[in-house]
PDB file of N, CA and C in Angstrom:
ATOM      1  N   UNK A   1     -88.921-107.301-119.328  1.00  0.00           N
ATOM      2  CA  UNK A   1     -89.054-106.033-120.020  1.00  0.00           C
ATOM      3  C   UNK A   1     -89.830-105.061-119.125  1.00  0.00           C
ATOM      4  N   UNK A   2     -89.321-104.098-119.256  1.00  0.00           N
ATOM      5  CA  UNK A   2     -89.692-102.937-118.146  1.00  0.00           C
ATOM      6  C   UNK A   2     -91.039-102.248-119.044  1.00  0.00           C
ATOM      7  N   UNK A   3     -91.814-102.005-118.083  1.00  0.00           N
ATOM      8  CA  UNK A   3     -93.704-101.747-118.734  1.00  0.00           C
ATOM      9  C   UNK A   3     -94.231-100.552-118.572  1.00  0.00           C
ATOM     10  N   UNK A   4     -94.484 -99.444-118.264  1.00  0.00           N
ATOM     11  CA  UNK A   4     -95.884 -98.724-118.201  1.00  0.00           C
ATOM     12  C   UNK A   4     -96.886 -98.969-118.820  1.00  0.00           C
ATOM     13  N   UNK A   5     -97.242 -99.227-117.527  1.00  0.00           N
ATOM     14  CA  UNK A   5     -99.296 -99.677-117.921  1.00  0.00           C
ATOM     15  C   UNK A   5    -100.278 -98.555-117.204  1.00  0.00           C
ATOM     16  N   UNK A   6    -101.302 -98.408-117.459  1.00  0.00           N
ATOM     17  CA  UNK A   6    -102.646 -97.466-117.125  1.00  0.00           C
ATOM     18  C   UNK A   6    -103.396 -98.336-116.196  1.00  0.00           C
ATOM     19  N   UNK A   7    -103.926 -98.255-115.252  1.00  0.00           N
ATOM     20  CA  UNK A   7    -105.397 -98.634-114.909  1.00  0.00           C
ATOM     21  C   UNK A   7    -106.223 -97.651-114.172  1.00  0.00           C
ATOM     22  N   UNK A   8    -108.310 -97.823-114.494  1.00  0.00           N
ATOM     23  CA  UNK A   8    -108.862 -97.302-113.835  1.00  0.00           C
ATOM     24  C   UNK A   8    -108.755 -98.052-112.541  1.00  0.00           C
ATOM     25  N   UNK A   9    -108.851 -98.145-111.040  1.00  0.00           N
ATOM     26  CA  UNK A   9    -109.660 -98.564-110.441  1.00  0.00           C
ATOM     27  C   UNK A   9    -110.202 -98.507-109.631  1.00  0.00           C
ATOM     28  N   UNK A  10    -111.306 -98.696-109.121  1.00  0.00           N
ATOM     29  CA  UNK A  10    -112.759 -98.175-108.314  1.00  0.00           C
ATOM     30  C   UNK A  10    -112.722 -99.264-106.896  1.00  0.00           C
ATOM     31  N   UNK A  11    -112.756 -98.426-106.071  1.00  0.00           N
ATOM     32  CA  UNK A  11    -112.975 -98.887-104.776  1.00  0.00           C
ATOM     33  C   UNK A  11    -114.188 -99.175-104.116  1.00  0.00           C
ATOM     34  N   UNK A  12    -114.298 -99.953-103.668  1.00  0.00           N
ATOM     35  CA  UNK A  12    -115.492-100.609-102.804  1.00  0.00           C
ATOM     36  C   UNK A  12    -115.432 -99.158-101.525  1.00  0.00           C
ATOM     37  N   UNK A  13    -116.649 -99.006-101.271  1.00  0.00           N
ATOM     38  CA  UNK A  13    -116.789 -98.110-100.227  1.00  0.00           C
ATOM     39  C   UNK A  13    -115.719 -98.586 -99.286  1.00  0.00           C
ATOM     40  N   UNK A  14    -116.437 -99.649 -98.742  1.00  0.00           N
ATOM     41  CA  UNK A  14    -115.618 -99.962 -97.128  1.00  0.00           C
ATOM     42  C   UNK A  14    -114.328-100.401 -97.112  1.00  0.00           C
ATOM     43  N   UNK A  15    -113.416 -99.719 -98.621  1.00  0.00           N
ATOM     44  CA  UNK A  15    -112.083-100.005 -98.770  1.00  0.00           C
ATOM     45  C   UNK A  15    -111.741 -98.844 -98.663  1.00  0.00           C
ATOM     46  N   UNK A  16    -112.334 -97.706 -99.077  1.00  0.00           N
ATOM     47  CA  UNK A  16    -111.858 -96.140 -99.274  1.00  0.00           C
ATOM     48  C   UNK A  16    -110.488 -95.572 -98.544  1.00  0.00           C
ATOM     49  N   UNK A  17    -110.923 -96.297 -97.180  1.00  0.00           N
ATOM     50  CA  UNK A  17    -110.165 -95.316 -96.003  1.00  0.00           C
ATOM     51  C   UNK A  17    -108.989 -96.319 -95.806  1.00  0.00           C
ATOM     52  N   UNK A  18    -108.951 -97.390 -96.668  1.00  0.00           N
ATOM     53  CA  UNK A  18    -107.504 -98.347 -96.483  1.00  0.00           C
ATOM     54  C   UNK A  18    -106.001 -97.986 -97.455  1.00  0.00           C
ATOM     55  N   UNK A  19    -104.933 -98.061 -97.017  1.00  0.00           N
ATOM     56  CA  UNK A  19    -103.923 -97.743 -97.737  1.00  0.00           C
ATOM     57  C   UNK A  19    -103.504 -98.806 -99.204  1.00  0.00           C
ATOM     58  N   UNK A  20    -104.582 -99.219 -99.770  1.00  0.00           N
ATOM     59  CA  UNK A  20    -104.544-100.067-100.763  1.00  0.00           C
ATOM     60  C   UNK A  20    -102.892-100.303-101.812  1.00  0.00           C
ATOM     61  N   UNK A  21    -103.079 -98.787-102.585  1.00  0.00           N
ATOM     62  CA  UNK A  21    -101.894 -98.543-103.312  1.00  0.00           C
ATOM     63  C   UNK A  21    -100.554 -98.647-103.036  1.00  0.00           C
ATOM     64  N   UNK A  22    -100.469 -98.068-101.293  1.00  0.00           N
ATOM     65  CA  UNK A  22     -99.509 -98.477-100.678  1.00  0.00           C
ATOM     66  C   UNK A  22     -99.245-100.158-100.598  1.00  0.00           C
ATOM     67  N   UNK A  23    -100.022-100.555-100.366  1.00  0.00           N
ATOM     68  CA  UNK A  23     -99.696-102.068 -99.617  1.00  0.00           C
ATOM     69  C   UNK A  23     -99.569-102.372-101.176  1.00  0.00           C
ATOM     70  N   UNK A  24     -99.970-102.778-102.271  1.00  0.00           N
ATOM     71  CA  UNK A  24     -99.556-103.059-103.565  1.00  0.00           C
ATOM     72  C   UNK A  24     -98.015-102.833-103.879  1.00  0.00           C
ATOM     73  N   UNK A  25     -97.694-101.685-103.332  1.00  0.00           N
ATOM     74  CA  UNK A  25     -96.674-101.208-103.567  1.00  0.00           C
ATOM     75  C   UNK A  25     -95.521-101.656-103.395  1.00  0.00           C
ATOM     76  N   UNK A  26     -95.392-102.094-101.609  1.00  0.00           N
ATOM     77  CA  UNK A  26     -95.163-103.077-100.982  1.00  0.00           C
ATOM     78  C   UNK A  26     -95.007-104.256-100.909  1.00  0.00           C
ATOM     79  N   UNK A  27     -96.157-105.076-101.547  1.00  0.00           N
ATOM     80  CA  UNK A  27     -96.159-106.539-101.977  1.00  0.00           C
ATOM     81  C   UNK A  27     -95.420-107.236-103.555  1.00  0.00           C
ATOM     82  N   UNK A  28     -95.487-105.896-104.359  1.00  0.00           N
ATOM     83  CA  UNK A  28     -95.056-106.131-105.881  1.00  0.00           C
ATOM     84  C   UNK A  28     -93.999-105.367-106.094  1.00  0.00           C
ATOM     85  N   UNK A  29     -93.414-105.988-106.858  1.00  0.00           N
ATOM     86  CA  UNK A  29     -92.376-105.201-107.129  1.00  0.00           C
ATOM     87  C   UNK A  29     -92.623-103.817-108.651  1.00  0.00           C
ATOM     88  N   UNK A  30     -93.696-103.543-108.006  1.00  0.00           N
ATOM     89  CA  UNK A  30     -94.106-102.182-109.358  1.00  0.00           C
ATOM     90  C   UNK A  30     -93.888-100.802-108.395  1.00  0.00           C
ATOM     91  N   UNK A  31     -93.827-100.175-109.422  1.00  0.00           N
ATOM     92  CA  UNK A  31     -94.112 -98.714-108.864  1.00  0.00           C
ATOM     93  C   UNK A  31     -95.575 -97.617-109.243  1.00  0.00           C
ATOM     94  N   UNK A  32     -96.204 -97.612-108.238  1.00  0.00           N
ATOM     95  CA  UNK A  32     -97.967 -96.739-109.049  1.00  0.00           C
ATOM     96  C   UNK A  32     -97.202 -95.490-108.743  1.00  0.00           C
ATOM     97  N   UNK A  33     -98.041 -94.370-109.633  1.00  0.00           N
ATOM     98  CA  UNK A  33     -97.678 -93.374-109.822  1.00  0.00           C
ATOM     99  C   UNK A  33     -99.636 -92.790-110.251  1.00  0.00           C
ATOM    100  N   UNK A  34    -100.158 -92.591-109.002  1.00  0.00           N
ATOM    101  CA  UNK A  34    -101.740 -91.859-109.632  1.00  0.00           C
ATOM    102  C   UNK A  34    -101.642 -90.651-110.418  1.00  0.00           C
ATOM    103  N   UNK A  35    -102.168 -90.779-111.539  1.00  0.00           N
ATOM    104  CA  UNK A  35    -102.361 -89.778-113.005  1.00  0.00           C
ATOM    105  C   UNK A  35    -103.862 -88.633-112.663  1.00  0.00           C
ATOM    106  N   UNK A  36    -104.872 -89.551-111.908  1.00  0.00           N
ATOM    107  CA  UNK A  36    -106.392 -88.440-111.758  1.00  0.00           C
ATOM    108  C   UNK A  36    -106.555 -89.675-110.806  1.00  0.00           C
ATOM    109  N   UNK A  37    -107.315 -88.891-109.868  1.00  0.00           N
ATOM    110  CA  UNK A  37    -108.513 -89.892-108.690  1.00  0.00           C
ATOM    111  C   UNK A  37    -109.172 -88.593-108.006  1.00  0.00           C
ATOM    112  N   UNK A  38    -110.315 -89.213-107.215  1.00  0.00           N
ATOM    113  CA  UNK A  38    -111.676 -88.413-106.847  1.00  0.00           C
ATOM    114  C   UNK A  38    -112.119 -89.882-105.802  1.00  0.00           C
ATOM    115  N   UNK A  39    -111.770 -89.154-105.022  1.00  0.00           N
ATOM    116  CA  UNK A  39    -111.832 -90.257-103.838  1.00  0.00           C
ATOM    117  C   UNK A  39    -112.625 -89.360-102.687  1.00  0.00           C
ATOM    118  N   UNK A  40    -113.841 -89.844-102.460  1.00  0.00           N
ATOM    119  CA  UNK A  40    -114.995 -89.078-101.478  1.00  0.00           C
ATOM    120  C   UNK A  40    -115.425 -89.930-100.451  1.00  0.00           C
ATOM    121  N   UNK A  41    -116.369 -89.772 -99.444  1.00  0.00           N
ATOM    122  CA  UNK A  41    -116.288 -90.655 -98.576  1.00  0.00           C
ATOM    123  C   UNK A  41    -117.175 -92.038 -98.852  1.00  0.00           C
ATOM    124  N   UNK A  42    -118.120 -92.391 -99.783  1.00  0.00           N
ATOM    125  CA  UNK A  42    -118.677 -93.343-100.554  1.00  0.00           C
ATOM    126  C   UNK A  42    -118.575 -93.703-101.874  1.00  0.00           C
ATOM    127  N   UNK A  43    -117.623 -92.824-102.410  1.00  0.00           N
ATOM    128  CA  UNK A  43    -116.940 -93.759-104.010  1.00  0.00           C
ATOM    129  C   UNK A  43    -115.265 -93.057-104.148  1.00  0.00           C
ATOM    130  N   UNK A  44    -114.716 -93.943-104.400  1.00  0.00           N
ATOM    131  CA  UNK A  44    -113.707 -93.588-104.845  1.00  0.00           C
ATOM    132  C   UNK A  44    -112.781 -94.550-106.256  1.00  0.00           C
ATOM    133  N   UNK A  45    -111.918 -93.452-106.948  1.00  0.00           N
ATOM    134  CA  UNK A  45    -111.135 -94.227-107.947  1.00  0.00           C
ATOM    135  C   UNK A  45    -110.225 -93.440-108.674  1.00  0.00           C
ATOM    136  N   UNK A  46    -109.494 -94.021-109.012  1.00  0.00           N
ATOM    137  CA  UNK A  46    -107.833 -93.569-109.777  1.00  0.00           C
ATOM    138  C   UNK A  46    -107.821 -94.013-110.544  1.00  0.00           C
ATOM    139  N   UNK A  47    -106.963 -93.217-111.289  1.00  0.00           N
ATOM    140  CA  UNK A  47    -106.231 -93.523-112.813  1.00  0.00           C
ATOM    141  C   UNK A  47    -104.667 -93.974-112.543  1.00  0.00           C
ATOM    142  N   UNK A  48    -104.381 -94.950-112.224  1.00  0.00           N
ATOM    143  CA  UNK A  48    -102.718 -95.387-111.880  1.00  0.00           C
ATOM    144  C   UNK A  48    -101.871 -96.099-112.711  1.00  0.00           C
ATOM    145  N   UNK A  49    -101.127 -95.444-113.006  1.00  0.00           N
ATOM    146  CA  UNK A  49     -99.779 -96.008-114.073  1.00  0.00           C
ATOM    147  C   UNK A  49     -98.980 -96.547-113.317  1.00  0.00           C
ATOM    148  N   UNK A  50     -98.670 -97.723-113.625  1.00  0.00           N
ATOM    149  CA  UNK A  50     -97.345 -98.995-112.513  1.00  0.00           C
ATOM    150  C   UNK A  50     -96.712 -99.212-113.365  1.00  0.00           C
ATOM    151  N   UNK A  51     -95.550 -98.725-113.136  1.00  0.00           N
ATOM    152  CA  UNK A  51     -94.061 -99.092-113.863  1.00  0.00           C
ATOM    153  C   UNK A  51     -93.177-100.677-113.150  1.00  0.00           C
ATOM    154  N   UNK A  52     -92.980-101.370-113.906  1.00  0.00           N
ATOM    155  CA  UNK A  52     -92.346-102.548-113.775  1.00  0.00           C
ATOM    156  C   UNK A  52     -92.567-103.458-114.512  1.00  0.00           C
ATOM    157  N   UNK A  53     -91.884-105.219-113.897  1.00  0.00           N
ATOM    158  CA  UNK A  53     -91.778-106.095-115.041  1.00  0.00           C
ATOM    159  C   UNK A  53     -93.261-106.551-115.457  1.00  0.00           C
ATOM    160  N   UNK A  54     -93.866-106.488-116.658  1.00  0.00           N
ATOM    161  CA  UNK A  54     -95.244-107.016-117.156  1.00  0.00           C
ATOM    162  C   UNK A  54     -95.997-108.141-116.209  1.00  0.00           C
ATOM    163  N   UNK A  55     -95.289-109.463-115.947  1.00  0.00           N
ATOM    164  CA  UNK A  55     -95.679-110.149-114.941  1.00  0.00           C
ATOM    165  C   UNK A  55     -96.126-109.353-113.851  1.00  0.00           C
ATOM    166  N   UNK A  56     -94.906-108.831-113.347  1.00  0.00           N
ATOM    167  CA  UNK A  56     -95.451-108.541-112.305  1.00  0.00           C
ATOM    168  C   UNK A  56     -96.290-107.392-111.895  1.00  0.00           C
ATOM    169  N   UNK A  57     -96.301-106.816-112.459  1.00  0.00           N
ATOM    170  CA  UNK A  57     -97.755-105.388-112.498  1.00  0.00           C
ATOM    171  C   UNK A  57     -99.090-106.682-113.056  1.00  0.00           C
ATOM    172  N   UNK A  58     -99.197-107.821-113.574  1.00  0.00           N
ATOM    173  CA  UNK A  58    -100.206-108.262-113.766  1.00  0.00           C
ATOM    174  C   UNK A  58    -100.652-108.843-112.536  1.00  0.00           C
ATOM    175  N   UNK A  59     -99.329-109.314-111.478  1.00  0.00           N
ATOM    176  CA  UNK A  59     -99.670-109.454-110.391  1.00  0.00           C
ATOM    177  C   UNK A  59    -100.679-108.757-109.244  1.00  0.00           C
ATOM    178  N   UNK A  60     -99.572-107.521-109.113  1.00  0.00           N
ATOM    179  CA  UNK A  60    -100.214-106.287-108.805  1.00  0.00           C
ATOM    180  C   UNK A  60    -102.036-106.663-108.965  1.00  0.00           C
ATOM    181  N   UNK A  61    -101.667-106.172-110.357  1.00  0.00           N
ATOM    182  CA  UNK A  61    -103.618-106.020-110.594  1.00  0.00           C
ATOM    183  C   UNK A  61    -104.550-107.316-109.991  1.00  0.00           C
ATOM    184  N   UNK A  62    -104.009-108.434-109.841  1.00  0.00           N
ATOM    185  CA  UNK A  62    -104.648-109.882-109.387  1.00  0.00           C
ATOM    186  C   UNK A  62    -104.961-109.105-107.579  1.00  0.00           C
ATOM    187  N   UNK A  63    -103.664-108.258-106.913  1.00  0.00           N
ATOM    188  CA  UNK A  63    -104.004-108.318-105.895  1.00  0.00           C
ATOM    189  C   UNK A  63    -105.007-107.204-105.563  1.00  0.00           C
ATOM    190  N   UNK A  64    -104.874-106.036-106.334  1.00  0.00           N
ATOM    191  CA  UNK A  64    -106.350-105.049-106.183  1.00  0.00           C
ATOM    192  C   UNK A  64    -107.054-105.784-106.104  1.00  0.00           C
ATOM    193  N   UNK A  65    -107.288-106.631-107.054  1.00  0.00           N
ATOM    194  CA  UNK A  65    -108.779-107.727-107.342  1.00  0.00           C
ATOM    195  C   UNK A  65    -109.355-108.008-106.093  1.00  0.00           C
ATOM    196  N   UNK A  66    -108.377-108.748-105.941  1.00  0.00           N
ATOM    197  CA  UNK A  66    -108.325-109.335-104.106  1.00  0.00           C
ATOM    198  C   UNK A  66    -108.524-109.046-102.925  1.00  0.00           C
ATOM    199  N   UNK A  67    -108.222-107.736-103.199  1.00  0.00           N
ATOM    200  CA  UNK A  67    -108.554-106.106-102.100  1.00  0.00           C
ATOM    201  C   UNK A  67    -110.066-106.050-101.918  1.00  0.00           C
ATOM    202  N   UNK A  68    -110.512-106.266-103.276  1.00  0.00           N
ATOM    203  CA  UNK A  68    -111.843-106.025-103.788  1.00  0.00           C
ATOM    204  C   UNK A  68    -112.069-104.828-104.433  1.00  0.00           C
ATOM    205  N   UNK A  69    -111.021-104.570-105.600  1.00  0.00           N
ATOM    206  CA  UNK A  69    -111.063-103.538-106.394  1.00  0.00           C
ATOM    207  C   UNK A  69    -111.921-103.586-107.543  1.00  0.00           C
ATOM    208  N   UNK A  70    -111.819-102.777-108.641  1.00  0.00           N
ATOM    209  CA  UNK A  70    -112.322-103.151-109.756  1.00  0.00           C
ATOM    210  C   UNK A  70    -111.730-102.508-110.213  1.00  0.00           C
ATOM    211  N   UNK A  71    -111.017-103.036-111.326  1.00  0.00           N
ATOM    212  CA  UNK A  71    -109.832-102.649-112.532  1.00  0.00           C
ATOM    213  C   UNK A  71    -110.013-103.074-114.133  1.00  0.00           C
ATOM    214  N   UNK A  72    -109.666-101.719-114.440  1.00  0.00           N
ATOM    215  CA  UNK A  72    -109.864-102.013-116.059  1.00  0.00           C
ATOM    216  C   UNK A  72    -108.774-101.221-116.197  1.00  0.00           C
ATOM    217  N   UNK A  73    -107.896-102.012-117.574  1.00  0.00           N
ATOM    218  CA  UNK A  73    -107.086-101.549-118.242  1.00  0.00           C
ATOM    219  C   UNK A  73    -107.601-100.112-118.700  1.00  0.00           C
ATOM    220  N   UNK A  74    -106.609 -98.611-118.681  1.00  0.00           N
ATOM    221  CA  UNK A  74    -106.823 -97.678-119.641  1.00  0.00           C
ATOM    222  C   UNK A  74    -105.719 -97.847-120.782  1.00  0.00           C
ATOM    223  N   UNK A  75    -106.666 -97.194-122.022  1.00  0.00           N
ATOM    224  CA  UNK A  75    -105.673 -97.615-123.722  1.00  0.00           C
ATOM    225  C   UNK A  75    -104.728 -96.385-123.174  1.00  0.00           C
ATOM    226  N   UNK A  76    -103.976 -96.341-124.043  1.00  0.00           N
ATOM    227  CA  UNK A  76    -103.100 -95.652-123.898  1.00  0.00           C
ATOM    228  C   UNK A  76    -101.929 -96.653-123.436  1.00  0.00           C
ATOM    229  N   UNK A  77    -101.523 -97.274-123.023  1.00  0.00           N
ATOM    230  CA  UNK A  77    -100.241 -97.790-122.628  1.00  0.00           C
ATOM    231  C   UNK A  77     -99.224 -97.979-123.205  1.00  0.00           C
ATOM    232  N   UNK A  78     -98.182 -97.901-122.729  1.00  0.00           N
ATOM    233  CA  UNK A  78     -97.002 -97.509-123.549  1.00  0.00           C
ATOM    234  C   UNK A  78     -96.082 -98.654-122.779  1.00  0.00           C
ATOM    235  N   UNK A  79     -95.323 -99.060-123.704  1.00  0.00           N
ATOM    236  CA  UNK A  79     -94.070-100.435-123.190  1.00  0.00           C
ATOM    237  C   UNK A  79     -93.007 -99.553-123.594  1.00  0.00           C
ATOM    238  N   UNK A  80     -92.283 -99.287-123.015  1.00  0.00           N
ATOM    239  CA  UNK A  80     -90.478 -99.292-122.958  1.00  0.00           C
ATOM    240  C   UNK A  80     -89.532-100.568-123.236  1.00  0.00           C
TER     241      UNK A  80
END
């Protein structure tokens, strides 16, 4: 079943300047689409909606983790 989901998530400084979203992008089969972010040279974070299969956007989020992200679901989400 095809998903839109929300997440905040907050970057570790010494991740800032890495193509994170991209490489997610890349590795999963989701699509991010950033909604708000404020990304400066010692904090940064987005609001990103990933369209795809539920598994696998849960994937996705396992690999931010991994990046060394920090992710929280935003309410709002909507399933198709």
């Amino acid at each position: 079943m095809m998903a839109k989901l929300r997440f905040h998530i907050r970057y570790p400084e010494d991740k800032i300047p890495s193509p994170i979203l991209y490489e997610i992008g890349q590795e999963f089969q989701v699509v991010p689409s950033i909604r708000r972010a404020d990304v400066r040279e010692t904090t940064g974070w987005m609001d990103v909606e990933f369209s795809g299969e539920t598994d696998e956007i849960d994937r996705a989020i396992q690999g931010l983790r991994q990046k060394g992200c920090m992710v929280d679901p935003i309410e709002l989400n909507v399933v198709e």
